[in-house]
C-alpha atoms as a PDB file:
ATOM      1  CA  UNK A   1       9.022 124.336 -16.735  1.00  0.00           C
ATOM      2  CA  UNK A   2      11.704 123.810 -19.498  1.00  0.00           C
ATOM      3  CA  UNK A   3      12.730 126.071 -21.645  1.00  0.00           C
ATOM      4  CA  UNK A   4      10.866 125.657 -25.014  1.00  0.00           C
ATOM      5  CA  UNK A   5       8.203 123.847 -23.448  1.00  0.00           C
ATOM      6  CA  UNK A   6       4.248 125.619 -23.249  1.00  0.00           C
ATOM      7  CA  UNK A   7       3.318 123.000 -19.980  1.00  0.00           C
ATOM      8  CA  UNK A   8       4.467 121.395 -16.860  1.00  0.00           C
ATOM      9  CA  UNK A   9       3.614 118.431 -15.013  1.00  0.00           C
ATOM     10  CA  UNK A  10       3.840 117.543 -11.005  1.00  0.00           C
ATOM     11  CA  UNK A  11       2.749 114.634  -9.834  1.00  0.00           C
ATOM     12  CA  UNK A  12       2.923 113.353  -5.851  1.00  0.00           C
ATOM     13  CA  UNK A  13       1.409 111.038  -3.695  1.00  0.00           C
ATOM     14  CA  UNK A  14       0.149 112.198  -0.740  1.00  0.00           C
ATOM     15  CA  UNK A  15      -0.460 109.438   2.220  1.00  0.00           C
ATOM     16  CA  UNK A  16      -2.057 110.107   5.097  1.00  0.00           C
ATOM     17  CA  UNK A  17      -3.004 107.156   7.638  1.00  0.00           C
ATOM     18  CA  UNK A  18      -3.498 103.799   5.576  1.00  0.00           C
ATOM     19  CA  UNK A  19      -5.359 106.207   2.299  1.00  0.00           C
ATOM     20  CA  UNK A  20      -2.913 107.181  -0.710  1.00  0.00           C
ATOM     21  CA  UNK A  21      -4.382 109.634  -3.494  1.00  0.00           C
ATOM     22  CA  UNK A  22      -2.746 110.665  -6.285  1.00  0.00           C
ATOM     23  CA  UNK A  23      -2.630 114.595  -7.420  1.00  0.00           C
ATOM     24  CA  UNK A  24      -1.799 115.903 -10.344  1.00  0.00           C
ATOM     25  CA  UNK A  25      -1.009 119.382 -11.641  1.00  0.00           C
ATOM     26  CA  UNK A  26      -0.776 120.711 -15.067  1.00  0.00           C
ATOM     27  CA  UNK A  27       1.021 123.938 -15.265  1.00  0.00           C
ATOM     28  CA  UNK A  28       0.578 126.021 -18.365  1.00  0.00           C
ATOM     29  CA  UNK A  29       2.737 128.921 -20.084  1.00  0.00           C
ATOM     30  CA  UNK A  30      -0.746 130.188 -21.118  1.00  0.00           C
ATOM     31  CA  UNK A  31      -4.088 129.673 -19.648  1.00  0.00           C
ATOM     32  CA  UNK A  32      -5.799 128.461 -16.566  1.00  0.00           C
ATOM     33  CA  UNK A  33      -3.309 125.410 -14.687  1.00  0.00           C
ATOM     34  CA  UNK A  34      -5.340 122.396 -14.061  1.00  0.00           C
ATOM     35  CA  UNK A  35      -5.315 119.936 -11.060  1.00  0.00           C
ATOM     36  CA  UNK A  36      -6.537 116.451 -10.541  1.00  0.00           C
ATOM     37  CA  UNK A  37      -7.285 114.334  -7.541  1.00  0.00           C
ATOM     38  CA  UNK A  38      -7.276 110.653  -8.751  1.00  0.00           C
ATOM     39  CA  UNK A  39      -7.201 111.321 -12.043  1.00  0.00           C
ATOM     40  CA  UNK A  40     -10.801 113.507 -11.488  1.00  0.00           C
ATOM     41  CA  UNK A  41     -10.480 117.286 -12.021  1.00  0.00           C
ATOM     42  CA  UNK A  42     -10.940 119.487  -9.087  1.00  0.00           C
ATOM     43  CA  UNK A  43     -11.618 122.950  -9.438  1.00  0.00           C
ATOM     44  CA  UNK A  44     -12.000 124.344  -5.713  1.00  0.00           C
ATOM     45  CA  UNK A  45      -9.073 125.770  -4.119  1.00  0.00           C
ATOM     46  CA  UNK A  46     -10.027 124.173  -0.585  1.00  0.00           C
ATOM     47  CA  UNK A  47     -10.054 120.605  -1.837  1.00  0.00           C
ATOM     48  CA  UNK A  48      -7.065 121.225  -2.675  1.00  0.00           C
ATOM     49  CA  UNK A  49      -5.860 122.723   0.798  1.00  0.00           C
ATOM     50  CA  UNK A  50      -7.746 119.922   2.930  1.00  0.00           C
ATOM     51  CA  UNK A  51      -5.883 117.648   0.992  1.00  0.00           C
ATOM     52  CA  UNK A  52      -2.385 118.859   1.374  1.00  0.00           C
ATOM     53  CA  UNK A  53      -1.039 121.852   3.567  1.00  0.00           C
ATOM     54  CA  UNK A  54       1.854 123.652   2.488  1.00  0.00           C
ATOM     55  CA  UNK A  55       4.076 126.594   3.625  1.00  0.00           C
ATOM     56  CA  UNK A  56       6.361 128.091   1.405  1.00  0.00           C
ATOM     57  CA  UNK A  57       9.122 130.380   1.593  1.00  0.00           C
ATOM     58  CA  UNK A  58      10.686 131.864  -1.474  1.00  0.00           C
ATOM     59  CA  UNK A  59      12.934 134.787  -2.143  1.00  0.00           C
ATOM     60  CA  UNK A  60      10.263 137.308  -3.134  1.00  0.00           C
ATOM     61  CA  UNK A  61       8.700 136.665   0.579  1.00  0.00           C
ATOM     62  CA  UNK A  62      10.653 139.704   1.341  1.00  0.00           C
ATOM     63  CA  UNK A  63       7.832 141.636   0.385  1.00  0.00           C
ATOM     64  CA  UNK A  64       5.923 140.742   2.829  1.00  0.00           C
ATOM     65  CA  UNK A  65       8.119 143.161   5.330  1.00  0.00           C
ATOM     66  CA  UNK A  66       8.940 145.757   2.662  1.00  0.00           C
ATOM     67  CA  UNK A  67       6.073 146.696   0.214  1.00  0.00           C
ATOM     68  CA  UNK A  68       2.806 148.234   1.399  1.00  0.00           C
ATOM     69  CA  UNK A  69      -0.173 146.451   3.534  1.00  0.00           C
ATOM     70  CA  UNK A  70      -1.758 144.047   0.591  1.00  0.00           C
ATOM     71  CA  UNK A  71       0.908 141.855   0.441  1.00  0.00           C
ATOM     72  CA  UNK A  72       0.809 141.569   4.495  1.00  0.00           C
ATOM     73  CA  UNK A  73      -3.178 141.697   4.212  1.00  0.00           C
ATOM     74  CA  UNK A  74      -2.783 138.307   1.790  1.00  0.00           C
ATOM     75  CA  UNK A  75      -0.544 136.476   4.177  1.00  0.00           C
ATOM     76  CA  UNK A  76      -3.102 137.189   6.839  1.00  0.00           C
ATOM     77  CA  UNK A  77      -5.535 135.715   4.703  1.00  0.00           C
ATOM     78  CA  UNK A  78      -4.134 133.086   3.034  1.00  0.00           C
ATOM     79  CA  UNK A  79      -3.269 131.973   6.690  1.00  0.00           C
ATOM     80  CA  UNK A  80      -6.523 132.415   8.438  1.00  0.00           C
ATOM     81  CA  UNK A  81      -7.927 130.085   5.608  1.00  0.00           C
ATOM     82  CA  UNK A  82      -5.269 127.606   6.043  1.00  0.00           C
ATOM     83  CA  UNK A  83      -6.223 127.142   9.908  1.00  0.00           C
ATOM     84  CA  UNK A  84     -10.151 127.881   9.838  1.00  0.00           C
ATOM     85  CA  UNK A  85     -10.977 126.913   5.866  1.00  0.00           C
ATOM     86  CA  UNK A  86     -14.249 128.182   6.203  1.00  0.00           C
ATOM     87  CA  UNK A  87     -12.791 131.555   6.095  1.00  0.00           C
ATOM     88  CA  UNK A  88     -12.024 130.937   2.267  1.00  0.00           C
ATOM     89  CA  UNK A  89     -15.828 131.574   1.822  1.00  0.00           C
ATOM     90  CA  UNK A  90     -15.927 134.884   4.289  1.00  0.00           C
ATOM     91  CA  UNK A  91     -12.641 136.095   2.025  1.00  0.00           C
ATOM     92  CA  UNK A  92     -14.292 135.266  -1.402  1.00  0.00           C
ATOM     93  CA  UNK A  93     -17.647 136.620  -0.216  1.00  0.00           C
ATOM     94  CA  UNK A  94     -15.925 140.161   1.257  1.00  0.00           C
ATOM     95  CA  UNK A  95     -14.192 140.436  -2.178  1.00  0.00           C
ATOM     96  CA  UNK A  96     -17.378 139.655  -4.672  1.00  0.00           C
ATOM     97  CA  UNK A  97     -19.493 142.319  -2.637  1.00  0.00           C
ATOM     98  CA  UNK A  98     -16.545 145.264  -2.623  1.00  0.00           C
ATOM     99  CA  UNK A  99     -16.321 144.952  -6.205  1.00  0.00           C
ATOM    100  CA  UNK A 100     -19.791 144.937  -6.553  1.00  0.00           C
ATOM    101  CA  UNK A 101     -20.173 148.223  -3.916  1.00  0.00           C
ATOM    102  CA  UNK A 102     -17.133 149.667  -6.419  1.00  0.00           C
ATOM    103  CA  UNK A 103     -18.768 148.952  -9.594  1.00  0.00           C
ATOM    104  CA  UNK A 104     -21.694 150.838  -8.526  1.00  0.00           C
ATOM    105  CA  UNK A 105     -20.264 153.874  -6.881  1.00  0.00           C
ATOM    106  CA  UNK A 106     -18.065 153.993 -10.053  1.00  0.00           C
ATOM    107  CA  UNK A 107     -20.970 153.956 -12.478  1.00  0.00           C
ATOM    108  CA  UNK A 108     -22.995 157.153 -12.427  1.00  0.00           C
ATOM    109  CA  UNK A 109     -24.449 157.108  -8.800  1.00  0.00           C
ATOM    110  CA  UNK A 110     -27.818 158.642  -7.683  1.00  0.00           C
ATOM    111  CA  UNK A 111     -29.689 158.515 -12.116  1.00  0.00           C
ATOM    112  CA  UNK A 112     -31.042 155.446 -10.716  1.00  0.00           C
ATOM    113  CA  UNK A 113     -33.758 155.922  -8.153  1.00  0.00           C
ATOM    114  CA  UNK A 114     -32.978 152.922  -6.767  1.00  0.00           C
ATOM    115  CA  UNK A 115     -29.252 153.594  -5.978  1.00  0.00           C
ATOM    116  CA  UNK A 116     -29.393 154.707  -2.519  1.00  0.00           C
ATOM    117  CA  UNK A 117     -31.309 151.536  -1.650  1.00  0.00           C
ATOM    118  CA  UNK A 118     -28.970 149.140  -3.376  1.00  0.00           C
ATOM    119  CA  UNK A 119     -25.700 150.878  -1.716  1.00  0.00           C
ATOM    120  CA  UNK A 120     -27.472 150.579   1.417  1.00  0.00           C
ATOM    121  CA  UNK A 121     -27.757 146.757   1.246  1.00  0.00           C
ATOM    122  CA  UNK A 122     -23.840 146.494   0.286  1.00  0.00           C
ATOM    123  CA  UNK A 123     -23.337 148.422   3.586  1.00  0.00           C
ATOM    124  CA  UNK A 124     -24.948 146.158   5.411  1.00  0.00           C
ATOM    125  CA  UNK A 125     -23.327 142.867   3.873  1.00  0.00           C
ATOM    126  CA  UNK A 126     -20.111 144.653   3.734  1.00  0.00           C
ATOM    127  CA  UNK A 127     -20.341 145.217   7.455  1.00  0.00           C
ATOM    128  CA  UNK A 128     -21.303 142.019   8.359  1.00  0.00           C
ATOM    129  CA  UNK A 129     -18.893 140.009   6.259  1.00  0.00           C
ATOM    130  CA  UNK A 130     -15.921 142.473   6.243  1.00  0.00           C
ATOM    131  CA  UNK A 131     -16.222 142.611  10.789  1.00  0.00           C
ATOM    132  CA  UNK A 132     -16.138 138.538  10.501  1.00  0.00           C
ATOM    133  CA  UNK A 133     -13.065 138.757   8.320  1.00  0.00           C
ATOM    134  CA  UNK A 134     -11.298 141.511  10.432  1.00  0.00           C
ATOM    135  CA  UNK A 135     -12.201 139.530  13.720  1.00  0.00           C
ATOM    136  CA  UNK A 136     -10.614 136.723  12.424  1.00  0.00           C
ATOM    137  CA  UNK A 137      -7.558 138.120  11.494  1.00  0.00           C
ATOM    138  CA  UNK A 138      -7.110 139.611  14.788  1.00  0.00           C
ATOM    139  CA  UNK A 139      -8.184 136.470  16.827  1.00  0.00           C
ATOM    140  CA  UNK A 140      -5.727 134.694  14.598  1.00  0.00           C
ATOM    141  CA  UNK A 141      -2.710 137.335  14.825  1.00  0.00           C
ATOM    142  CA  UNK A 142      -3.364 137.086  18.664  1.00  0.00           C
ATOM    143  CA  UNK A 143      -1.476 133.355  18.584  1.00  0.00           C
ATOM    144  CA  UNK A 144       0.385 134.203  16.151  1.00  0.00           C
ATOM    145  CA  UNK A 145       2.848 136.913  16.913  1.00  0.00           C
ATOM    146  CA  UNK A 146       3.914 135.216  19.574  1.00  0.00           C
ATOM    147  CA  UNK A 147       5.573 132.337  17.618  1.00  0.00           C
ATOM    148  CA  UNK A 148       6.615 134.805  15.119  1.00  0.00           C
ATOM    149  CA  UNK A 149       8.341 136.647  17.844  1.00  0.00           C
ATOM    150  CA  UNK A 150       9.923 132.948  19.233  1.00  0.00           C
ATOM    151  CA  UNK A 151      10.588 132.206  15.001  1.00  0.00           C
ATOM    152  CA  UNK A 152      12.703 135.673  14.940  1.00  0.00           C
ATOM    153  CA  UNK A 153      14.553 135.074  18.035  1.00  0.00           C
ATOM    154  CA  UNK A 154      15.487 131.116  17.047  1.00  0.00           C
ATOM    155  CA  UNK A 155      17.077 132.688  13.752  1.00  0.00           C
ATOM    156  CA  UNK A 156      18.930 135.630  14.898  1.00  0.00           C
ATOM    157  CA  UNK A 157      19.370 134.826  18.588  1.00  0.00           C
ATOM    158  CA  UNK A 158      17.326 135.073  21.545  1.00  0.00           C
ATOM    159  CA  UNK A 159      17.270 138.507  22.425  1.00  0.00           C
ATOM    160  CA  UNK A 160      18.495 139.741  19.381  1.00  0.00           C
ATOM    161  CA  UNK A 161      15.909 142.698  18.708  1.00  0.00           C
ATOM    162  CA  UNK A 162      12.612 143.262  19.892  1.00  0.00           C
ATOM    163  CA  UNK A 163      10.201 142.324  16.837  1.00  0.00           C
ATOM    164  CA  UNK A 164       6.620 143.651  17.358  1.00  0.00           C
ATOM    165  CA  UNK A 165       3.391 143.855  15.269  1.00  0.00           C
ATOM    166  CA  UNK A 166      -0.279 146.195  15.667  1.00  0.00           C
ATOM    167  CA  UNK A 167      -3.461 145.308  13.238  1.00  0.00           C
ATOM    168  CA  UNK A 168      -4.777 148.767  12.452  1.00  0.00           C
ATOM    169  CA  UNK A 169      -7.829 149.206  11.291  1.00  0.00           C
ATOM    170  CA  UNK A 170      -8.941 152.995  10.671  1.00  0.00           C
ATOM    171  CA  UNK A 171     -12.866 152.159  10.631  1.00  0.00           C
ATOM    172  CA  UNK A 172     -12.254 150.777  14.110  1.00  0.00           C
ATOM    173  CA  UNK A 173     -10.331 152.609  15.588  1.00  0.00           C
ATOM    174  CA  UNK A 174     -12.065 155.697  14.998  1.00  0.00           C
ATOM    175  CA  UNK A 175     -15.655 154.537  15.829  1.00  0.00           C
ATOM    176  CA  UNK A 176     -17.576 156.237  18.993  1.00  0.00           C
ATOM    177  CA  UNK A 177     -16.520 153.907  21.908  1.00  0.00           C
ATOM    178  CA  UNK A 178     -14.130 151.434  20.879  1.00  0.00           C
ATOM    179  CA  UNK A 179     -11.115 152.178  22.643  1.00  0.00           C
ATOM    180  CA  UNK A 180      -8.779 151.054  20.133  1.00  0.00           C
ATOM    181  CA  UNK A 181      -7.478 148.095  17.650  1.00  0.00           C
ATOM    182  CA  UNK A 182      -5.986 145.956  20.364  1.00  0.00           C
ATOM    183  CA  UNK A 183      -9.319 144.783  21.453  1.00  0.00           C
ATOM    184  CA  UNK A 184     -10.762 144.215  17.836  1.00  0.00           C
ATOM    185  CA  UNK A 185      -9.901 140.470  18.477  1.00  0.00           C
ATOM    186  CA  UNK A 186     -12.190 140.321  21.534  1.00  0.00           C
ATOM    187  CA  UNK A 187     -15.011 142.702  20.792  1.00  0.00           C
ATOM    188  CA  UNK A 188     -18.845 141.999  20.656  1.00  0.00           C
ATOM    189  CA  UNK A 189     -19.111 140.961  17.197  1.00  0.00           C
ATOM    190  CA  UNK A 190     -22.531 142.910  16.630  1.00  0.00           C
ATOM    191  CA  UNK A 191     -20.077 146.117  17.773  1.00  0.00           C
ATOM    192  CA  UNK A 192     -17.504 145.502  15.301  1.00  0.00           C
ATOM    193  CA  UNK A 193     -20.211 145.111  12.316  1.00  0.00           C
ATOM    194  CA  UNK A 194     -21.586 148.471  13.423  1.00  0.00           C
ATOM    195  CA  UNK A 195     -18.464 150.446  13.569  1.00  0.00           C
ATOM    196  CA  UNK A 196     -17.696 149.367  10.258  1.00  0.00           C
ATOM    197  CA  UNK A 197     -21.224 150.392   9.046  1.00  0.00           C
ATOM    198  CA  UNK A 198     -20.920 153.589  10.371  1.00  0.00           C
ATOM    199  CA  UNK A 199     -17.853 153.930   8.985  1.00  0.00           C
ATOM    200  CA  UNK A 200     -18.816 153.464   5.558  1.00  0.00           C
ATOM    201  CA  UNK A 201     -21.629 155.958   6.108  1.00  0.00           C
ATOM    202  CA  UNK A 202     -19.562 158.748   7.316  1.00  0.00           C
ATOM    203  CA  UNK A 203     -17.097 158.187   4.318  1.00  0.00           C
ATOM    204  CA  UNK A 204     -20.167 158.200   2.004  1.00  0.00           C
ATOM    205  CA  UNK A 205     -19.671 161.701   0.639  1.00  0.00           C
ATOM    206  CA  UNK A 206     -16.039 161.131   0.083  1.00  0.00           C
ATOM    207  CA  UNK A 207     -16.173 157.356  -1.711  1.00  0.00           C
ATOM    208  CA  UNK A 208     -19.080 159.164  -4.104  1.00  0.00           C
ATOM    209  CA  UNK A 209     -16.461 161.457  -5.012  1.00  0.00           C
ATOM    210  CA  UNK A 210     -13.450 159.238  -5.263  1.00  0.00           C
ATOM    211  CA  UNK A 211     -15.576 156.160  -6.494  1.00  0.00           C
ATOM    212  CA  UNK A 212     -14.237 153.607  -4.336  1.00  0.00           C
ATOM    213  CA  UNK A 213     -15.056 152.137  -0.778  1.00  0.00           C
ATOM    214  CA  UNK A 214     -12.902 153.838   1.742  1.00  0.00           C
ATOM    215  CA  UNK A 215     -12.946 151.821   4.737  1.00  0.00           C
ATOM    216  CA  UNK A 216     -13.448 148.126   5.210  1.00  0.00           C
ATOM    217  CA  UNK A 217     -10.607 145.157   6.090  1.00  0.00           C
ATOM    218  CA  UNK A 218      -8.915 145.987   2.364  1.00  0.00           C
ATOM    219  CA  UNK A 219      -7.697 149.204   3.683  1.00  0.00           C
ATOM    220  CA  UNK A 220      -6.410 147.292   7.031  1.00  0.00           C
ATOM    221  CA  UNK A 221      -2.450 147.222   7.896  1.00  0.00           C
ATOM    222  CA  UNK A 222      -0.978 144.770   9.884  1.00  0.00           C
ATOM    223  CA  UNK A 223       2.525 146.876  10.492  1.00  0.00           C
ATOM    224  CA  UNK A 224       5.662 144.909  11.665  1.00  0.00           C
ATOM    225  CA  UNK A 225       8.219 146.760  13.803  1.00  0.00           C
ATOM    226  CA  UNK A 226      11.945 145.882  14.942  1.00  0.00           C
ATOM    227  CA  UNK A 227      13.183 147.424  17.945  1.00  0.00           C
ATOM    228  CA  UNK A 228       9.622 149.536  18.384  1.00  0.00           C
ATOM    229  CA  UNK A 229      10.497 150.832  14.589  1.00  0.00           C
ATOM    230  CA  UNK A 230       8.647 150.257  11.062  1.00  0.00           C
ATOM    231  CA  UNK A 231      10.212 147.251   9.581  1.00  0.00           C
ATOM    232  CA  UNK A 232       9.535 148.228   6.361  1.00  0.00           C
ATOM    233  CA  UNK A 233      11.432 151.570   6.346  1.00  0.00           C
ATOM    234  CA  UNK A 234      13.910 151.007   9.407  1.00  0.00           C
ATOM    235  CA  UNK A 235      14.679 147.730   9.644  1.00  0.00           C
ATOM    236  CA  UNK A 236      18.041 146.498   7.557  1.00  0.00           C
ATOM    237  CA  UNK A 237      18.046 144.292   4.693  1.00  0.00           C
ATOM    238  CA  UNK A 238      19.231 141.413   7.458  1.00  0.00           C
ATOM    239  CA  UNK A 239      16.274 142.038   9.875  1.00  0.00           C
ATOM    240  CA  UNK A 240      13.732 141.964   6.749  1.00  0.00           C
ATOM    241  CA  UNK A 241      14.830 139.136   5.522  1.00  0.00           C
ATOM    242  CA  UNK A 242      14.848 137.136   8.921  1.00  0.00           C
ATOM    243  CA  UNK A 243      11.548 138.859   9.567  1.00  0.00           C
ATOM    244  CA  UNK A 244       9.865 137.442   6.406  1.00  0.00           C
ATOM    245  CA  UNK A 245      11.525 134.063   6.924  1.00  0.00           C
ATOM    246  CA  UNK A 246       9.998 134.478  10.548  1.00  0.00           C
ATOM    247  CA  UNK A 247       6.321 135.600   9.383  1.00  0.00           C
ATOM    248  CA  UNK A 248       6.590 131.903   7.563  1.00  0.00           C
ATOM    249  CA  UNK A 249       8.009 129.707   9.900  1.00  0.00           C
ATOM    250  CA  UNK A 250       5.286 130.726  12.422  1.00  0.00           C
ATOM    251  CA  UNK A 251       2.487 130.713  10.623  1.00  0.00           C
ATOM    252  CA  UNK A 252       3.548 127.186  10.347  1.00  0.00           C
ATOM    253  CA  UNK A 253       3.980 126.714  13.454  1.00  0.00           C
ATOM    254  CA  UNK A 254       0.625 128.044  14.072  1.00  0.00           C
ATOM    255  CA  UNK A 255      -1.095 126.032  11.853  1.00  0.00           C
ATOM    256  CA  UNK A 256       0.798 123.059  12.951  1.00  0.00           C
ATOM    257  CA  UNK A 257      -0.482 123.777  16.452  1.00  0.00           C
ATOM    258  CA  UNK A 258      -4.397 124.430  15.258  1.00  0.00           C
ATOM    259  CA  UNK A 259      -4.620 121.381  12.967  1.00  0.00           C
ATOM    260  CA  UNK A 260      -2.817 118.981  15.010  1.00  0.00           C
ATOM    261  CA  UNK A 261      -0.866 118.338  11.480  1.00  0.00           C
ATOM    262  CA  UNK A 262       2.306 120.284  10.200  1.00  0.00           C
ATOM    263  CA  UNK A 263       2.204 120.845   6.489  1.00  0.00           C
ATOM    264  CA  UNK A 264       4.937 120.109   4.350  1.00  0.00           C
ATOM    265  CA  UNK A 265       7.663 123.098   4.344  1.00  0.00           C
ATOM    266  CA  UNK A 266       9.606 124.046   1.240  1.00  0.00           C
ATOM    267  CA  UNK A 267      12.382 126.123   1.292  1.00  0.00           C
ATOM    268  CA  UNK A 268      12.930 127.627  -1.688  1.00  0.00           C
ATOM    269  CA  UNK A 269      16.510 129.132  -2.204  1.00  0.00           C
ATOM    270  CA  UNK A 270      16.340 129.946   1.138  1.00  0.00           C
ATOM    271  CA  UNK A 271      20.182 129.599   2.214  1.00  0.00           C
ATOM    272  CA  UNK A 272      21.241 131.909  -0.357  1.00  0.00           C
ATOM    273  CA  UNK A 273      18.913 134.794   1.114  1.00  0.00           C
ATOM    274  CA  UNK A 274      20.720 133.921   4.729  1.00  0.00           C
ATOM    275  CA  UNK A 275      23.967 134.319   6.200  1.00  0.00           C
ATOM    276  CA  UNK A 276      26.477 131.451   7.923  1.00  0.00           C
ATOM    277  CA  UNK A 277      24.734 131.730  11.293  1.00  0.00           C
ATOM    278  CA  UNK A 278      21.542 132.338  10.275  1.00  0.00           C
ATOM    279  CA  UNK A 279      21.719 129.527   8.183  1.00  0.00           C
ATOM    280  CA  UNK A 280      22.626 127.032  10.824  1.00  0.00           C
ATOM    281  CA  UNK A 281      20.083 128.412  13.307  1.00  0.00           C
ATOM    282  CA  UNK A 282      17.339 127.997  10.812  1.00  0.00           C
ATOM    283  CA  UNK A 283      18.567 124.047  10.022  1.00  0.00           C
ATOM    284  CA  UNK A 284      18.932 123.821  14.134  1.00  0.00           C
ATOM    285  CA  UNK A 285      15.263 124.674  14.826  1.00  0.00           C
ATOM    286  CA  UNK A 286      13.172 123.404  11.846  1.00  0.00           C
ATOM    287  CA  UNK A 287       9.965 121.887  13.071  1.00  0.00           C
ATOM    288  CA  UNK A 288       8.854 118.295  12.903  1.00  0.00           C
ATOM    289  CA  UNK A 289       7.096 117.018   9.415  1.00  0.00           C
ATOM    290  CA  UNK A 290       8.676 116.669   5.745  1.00  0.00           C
ATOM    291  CA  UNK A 291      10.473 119.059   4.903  1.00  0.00           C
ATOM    292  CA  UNK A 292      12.066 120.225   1.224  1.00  0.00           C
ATOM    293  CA  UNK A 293      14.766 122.070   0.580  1.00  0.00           C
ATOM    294  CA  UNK A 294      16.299 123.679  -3.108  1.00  0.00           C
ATOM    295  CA  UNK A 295      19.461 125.236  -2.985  1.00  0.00           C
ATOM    296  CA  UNK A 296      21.721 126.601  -5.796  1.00  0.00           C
ATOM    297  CA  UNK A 297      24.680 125.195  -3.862  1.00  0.00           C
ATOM    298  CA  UNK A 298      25.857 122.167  -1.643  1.00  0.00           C
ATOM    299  CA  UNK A 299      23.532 121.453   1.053  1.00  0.00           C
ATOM    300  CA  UNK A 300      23.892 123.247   4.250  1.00  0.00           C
ATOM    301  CA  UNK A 301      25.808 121.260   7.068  1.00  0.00           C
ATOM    302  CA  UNK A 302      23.391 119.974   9.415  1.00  0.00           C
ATOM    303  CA  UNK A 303      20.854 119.511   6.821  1.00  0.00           C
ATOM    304  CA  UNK A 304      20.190 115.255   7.268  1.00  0.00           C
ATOM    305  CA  UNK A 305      18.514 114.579   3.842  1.00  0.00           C
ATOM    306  CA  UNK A 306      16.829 111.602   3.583  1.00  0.00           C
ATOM    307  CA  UNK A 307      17.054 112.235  -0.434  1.00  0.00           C
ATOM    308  CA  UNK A 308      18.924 114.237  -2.443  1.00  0.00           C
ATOM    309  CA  UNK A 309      18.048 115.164  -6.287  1.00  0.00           C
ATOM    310  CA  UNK A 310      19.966 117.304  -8.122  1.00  0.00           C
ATOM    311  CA  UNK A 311      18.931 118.967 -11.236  1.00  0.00           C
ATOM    312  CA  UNK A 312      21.517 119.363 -14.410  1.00  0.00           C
ATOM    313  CA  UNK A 313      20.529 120.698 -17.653  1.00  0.00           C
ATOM    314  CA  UNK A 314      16.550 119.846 -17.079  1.00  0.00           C
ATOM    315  CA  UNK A 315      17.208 116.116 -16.341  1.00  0.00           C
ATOM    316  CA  UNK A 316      16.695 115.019 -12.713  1.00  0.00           C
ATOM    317  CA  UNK A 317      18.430 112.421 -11.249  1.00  0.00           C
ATOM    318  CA  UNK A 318      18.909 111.348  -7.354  1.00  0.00           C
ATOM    319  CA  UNK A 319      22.313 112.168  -5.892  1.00  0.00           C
ATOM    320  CA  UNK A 320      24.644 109.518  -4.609  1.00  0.00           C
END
């Protein structure tokens, strides 16, 4: 957006087969952003996803390997959507009934006959909803650690370190007879719903004294390790950054490989967060599709740009 300026516009055409449809975005300073699809408003974020994948990386993806389990617990889910969107609806339901389950246990429990009965029935949706989400993650993170694994190893060199990830779940791993979070993926799914039931009703003495729901997929890490060691508190400031880089790349990958379409990859600043080698093995093994690139400098060598736009004092204009 330029400076001075309360709104932004982007506008692309996106062509698939013989169909082109415009889509528009408004973005505002202030207020909600708006998006149209053929000059018609659309308000639902998975129109907007069937119409047009997209990965991004960006500088600030190095939180994903160095601040605490939401940020990782978004990627998983802002992933699992992109591959299955149906999950969008098993995310936004899990969300609406927590808060729900949290408003009440924050309001003065138990002056309300009808209290126990009502936190019983979030239990029970919270079980069933929250077991489909954490299934799905680890079902998903099954396929994909892999080609984050094969993602690290293309950017730093095969062999480099030895990059390695666990879901943990608490409620799960805990529960009478389940023999641990590596089988969460594979698990009966009327097993999983009641471990996380009974979960919720051991904690019950605890959340009515803290106020908030204590064990459920929001409380979930998904913890990265480099050579068998926390990422997030052992790893260098090289290995994080090629380790976030590599959490993006294969999750594309991945849903390249589900959807039988790659998205469209931008790079945002991305060569200034990398060094020389780095750099060139990352230009060396991007995958198929359109890719776009922004860069503060020259473009890397390598890089084979079928346009090139640079920006100078707001105006944009394509590069000789």
């Amino acid at each position: 957006m330029r400076a001075g300026h309360d709104t932004a516009i982007v506008r692309a055409e996106v062509v698939e087969g013989p169909r082109t449809q415009l889509l528009e975005a408004e973005i505002r300073a202030a207020g909600r952003n708006r998006v149209h699809l053929n000059r018609h408003p659309i308000t639902r974020a998975r129109d907007r996803r069937e119409l047009v994948r997209v990965t991004v990386f960006a500088p600030d993806d190095l939180q994903l390997v160095k601040s605490g389990p939401a940020e990782r617990r978004a990627y998983l889910d802002e992933l699992l959507v992109s591959v299955a969107p149906r999950y969008e609806t098993v995310v936004t339901d899990y969300e609406r009934i927590l808060r729900q389950r949290n408003a009440l246990l924050k309001q003065r429990f138990g002056s309300d006959p009808d209290d126990d009965t009502t936190l019983a029935v979030f239990d029970t949706q919270l079980a069933r909803i929250g077991a489909e989400l954490a299934r799905g993650r680890a079902r998903m993170l099954d396929r994909l650690v892999p080609m984050v694994t094969a993602a690290y190893d293309d950017l730093a060199g095969s062999g480099a370190v030895t990059v390695g990830a666990a879901y943990e779940a608490e409620w799960w791993r805990s529960s009478v007879g389940s023999p641990g979070d590596d089988d969460l993926a594979t698990a009966e799914p009327s097993d999983v719903v009641a471990a996380l039931h009974d979960a919720l009703v051991r904690h019950r003495r605890a959340e009515l004294d803290r106020k908030i729901t204590l064990a459920g997929p929001h409380r979930d890490e998904w913890r990265l390790r480099v050579r068998g060691l926390d990422a997030r508190t052992h790893a260098s400031q090289g290995e994080q950054r090629t380790l976030a880089l590599a959490l993006r790349l294969g999750g594309h990958r991945l849903c390249t490989e589900i959807t039988g379409s790659a998205p469209v990859l931008l790079l945002d600043d991305v060569f200034s967060e990398l060094d020389a080698s780095r750099s060139s093995a990352l230009v060396a093994h991007l995958v198929a599709g359109q890719t776009l690139l922004t860069t503060a400098g020259e473009v890397p060598p390598g890089v084979q740009a079928e346009h090139v736009l640079r920006v100078d004092a707001g105006v944009v204009r394509v590069a000789a």
